[in-house]
N, C-alpha and C. Protein backbone atom coordinates (compact mmCIF):
# COMPACT_ATOMS: atom_id res chain seq x y z
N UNK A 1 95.88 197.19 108.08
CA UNK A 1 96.20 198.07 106.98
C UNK A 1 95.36 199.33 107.11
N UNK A 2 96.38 200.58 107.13
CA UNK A 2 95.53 201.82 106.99
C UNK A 2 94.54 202.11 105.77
N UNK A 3 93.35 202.55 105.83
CA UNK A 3 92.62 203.32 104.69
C UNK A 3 91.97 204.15 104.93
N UNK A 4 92.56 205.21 103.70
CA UNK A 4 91.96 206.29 103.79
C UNK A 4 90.97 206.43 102.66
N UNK A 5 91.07 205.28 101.12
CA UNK A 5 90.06 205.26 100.96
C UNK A 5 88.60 205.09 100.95
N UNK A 6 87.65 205.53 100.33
CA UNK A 6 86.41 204.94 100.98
C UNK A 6 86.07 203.42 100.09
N UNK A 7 86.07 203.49 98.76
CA UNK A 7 86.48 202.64 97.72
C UNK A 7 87.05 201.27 98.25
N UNK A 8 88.22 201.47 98.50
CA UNK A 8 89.10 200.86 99.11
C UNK A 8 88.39 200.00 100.22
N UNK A 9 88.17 200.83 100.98
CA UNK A 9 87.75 200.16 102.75
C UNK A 9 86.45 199.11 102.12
N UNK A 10 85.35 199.57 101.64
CA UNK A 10 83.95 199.09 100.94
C UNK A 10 84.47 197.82 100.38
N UNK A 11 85.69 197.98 99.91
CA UNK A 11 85.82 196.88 98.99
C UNK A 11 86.40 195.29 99.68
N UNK A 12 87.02 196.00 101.50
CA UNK A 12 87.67 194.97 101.84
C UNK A 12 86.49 194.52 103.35
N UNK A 13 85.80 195.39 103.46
CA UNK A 13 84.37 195.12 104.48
C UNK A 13 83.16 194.09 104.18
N UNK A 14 83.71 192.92 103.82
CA UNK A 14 83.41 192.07 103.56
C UNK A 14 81.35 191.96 104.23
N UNK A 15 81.34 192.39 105.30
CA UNK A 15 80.19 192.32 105.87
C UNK A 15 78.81 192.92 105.23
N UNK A 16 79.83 194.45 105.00
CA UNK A 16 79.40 195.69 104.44
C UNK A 16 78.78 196.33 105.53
N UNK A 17 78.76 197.97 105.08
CA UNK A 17 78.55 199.04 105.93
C UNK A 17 77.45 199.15 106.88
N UNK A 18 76.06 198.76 106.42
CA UNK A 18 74.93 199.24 106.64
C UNK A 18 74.54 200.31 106.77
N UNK A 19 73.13 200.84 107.66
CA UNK A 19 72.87 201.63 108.06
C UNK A 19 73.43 202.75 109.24
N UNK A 20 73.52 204.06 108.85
CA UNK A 20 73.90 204.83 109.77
C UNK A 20 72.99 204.50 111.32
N UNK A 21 73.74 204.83 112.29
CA UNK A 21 73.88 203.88 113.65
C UNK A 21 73.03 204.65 114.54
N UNK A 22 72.13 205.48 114.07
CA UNK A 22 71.12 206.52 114.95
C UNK A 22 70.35 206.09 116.59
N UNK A 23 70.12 204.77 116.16
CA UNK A 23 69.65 204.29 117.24
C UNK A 23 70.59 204.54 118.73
N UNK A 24 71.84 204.06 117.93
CA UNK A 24 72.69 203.93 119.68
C UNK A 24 74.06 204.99 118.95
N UNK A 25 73.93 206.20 118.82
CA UNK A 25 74.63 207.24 118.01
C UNK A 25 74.94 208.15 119.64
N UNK A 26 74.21 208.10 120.92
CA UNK A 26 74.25 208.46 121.88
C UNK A 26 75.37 208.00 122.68
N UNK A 27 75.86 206.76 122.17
CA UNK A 27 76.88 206.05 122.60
C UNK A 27 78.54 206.10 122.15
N UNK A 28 78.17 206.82 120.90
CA UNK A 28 79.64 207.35 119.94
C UNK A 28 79.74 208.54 120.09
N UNK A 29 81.06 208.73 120.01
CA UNK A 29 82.01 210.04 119.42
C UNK A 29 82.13 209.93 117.76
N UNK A 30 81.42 210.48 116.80
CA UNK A 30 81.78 210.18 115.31
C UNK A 30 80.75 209.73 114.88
N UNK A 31 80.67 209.06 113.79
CA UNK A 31 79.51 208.57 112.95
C UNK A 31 79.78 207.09 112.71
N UNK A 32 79.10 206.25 113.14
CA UNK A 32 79.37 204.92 112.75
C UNK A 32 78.16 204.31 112.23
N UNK A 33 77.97 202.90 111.80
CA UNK A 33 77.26 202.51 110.85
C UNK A 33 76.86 200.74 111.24
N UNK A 34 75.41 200.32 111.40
CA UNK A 34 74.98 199.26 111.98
C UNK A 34 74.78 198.22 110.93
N UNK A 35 75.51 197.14 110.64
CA UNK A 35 74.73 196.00 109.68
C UNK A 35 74.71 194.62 110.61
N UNK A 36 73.25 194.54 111.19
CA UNK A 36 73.27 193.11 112.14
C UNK A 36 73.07 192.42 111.14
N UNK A 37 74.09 190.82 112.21
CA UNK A 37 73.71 189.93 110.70
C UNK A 37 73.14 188.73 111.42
N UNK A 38 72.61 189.01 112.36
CA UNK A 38 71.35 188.29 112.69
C UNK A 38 70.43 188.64 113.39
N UNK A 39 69.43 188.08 113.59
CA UNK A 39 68.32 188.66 113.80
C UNK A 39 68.02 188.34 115.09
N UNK A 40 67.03 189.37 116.10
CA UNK A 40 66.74 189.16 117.43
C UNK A 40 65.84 187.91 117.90
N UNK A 41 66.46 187.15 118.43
CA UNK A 41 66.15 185.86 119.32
C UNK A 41 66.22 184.49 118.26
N UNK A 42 67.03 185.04 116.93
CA UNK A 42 67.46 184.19 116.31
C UNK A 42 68.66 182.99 116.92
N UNK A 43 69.39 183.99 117.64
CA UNK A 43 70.12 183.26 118.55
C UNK A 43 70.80 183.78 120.08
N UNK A 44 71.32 183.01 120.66
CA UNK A 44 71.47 183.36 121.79
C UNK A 44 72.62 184.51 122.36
N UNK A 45 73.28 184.74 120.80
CA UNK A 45 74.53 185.86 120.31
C UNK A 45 74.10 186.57 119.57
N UNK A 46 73.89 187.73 119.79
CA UNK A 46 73.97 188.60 118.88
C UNK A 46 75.38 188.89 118.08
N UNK A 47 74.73 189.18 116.58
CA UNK A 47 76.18 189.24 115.28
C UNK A 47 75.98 190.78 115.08
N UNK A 48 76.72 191.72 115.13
CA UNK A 48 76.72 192.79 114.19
C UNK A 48 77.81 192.91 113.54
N UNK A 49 77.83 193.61 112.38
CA UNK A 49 79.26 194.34 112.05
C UNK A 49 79.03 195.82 112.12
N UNK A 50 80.04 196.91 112.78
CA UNK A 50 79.69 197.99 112.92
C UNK A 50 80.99 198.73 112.39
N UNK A 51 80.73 199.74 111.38
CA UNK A 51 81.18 200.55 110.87
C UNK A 51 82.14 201.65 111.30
N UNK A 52 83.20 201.93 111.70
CA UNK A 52 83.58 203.19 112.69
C UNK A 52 84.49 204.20 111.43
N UNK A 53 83.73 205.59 111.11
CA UNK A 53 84.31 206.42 110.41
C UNK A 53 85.64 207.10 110.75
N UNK A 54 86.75 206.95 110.21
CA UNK A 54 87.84 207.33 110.59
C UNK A 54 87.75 208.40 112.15
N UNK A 55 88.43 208.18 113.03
CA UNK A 55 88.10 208.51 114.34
C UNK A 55 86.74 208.08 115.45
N UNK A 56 85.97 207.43 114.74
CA UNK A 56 84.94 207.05 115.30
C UNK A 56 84.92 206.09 116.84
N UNK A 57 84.77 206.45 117.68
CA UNK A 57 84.75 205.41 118.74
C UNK A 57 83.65 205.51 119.74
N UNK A 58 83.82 204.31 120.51
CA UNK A 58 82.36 204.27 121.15
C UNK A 58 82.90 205.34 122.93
N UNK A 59 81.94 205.40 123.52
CA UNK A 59 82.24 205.79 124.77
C UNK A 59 82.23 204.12 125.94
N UNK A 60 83.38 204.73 126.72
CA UNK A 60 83.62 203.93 128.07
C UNK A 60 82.06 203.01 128.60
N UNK A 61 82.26 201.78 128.04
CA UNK A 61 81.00 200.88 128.43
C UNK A 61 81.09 199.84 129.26
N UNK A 62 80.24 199.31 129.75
CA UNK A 62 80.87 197.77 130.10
C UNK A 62 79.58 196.52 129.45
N UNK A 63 79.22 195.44 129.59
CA UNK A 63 78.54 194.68 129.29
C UNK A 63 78.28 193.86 130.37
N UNK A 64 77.09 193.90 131.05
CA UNK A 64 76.60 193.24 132.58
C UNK A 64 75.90 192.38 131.83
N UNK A 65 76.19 190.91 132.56
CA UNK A 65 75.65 189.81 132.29
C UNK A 65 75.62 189.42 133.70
N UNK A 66 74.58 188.12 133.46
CA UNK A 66 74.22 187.26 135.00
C UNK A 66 74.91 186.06 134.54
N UNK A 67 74.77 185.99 133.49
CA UNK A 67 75.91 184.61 133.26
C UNK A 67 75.99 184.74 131.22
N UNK A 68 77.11 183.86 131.23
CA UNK A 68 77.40 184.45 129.80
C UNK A 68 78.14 185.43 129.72
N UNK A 69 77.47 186.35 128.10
CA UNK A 69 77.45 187.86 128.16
C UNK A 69 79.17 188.01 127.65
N UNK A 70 79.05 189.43 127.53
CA UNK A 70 80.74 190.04 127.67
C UNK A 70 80.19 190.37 125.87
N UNK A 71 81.35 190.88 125.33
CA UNK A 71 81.87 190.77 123.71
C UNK A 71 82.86 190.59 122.97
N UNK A 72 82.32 190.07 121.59
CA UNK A 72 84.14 189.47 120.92
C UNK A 72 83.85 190.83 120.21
N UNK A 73 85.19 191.09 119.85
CA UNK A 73 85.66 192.16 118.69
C UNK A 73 86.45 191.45 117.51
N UNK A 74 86.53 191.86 116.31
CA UNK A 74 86.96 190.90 115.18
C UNK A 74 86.99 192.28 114.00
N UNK A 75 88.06 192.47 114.26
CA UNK A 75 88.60 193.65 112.89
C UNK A 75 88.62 192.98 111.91
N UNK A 76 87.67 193.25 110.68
CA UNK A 76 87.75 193.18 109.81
C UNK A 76 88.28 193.84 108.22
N UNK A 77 88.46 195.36 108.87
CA UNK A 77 88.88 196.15 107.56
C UNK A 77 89.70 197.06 108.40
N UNK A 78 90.40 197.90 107.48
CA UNK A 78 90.92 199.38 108.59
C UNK A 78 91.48 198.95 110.03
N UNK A 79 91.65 199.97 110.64
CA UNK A 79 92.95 200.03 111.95
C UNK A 79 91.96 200.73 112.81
N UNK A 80 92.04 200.02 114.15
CA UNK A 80 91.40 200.37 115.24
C UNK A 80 92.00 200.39 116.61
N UNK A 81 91.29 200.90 117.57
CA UNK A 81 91.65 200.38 119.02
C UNK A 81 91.04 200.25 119.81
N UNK A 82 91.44 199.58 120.60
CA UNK A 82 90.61 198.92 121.62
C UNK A 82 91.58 198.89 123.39
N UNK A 83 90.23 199.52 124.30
CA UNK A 83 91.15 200.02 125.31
C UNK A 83 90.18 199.14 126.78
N UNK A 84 90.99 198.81 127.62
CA UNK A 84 90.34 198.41 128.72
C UNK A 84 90.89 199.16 130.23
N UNK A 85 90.00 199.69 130.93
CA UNK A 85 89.69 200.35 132.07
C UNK A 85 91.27 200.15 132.93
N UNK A 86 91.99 201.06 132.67
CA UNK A 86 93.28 200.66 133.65
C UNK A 86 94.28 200.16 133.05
N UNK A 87 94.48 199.95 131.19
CA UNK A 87 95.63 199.22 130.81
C UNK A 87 95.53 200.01 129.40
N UNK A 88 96.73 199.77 128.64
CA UNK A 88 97.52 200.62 127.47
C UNK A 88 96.21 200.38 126.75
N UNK A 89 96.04 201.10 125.32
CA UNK A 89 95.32 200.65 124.44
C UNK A 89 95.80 199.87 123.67
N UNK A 90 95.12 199.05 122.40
CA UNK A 90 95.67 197.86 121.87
C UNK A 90 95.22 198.18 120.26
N UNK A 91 96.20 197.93 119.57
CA UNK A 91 95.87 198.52 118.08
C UNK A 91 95.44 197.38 117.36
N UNK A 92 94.17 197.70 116.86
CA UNK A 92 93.40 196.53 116.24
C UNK A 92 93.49 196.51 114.45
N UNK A 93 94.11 195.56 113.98
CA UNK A 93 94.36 195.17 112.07
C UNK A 93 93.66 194.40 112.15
N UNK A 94 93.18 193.94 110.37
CA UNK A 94 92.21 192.98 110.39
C UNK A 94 92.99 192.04 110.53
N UNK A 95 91.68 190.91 111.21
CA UNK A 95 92.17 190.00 111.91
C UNK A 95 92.26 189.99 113.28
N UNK A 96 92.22 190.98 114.10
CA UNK A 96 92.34 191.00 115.86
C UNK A 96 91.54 190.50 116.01
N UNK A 97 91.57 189.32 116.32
CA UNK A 97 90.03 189.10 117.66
C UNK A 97 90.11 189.74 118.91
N UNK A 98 89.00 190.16 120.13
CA UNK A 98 89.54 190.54 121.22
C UNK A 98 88.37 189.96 122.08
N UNK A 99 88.85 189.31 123.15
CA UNK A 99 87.67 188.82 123.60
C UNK A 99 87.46 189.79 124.91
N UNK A 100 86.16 189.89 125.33
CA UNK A 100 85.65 190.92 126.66
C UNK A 100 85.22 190.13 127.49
N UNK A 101 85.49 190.04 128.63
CA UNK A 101 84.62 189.01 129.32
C UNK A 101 83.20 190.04 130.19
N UNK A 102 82.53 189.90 130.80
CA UNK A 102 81.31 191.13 130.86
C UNK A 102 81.67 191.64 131.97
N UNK A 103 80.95 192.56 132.58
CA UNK A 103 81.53 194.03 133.83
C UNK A 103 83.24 194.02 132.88
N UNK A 104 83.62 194.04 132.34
CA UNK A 104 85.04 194.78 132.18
C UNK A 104 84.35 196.09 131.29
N UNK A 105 85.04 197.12 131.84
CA UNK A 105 85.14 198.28 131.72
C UNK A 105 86.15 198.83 130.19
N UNK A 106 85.37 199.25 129.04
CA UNK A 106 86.27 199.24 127.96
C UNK A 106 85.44 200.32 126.34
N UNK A 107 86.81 200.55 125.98
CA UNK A 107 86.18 201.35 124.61
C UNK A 107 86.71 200.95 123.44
N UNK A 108 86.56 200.69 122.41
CA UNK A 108 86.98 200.51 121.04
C UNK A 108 86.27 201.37 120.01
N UNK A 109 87.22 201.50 118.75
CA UNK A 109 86.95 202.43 117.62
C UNK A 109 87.87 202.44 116.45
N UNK A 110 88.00 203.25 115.55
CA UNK A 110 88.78 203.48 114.53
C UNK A 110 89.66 204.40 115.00
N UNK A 111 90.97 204.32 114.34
CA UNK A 111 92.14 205.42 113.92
C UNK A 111 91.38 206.27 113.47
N UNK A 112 92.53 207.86 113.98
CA UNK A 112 91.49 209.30 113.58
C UNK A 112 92.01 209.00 112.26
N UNK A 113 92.97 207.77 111.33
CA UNK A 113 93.74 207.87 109.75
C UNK A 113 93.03 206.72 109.14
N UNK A 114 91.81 205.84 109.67
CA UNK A 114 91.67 204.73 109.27
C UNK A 114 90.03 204.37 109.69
């Protein structure tokens, strides 16, 4: 579901927003927003939920692991996408899971409407 409210979106971001994303802000196009919801060496996964302001997306990354590793994606509010190195992009509603397996080459973010 598109939103363009802010009201709206807050209300269905179950996680909630957090903090503006300064730390790794080097890594986006836009302004996005960090709420980890667990804590470092709490477990062997890191949890965040991250915020992407209408158009917000990350830049072309990959995730190197020696074993393990990679990332899930899990839309929770608003309309996104999610693109991998060499194939269409994929429009993310809440509810997408997307799984990454690690070295894959990939970007995800928000609609420039959502």
């Amino acid at each position: 579901m598109k939103i363009q409210d802010k009201t709206t979106f807050d209300g269905q971001n179950v996680f909630g927003q957090g903090m503006a994303n300064t730390a790794f802000a080097r890594y986006f196009i836009g302004n996005s927003y960090l709420n980890p919801l667990t804590k470092p060496g709490e477990s062997a996964v890191g949890l965040a939920n991250v915020t992407f302001e209408p158009g917000c997306r990350n830049n072309w990354h990959i995730h190197h692991a020696r074993s393990g590793g990679g990332q899930i994606l899990i839309c929770t509010a608003g309309e996104g996408w999610y693109q991998e190195d060499g194939r269409e992009a994929v429009s993310l509603i809440p509810g997408t899971v997307i799984v990454i397996p690690p070295e894959v080459k990939h970007w995800h973010g928000a609609k420039a409407d959502s």
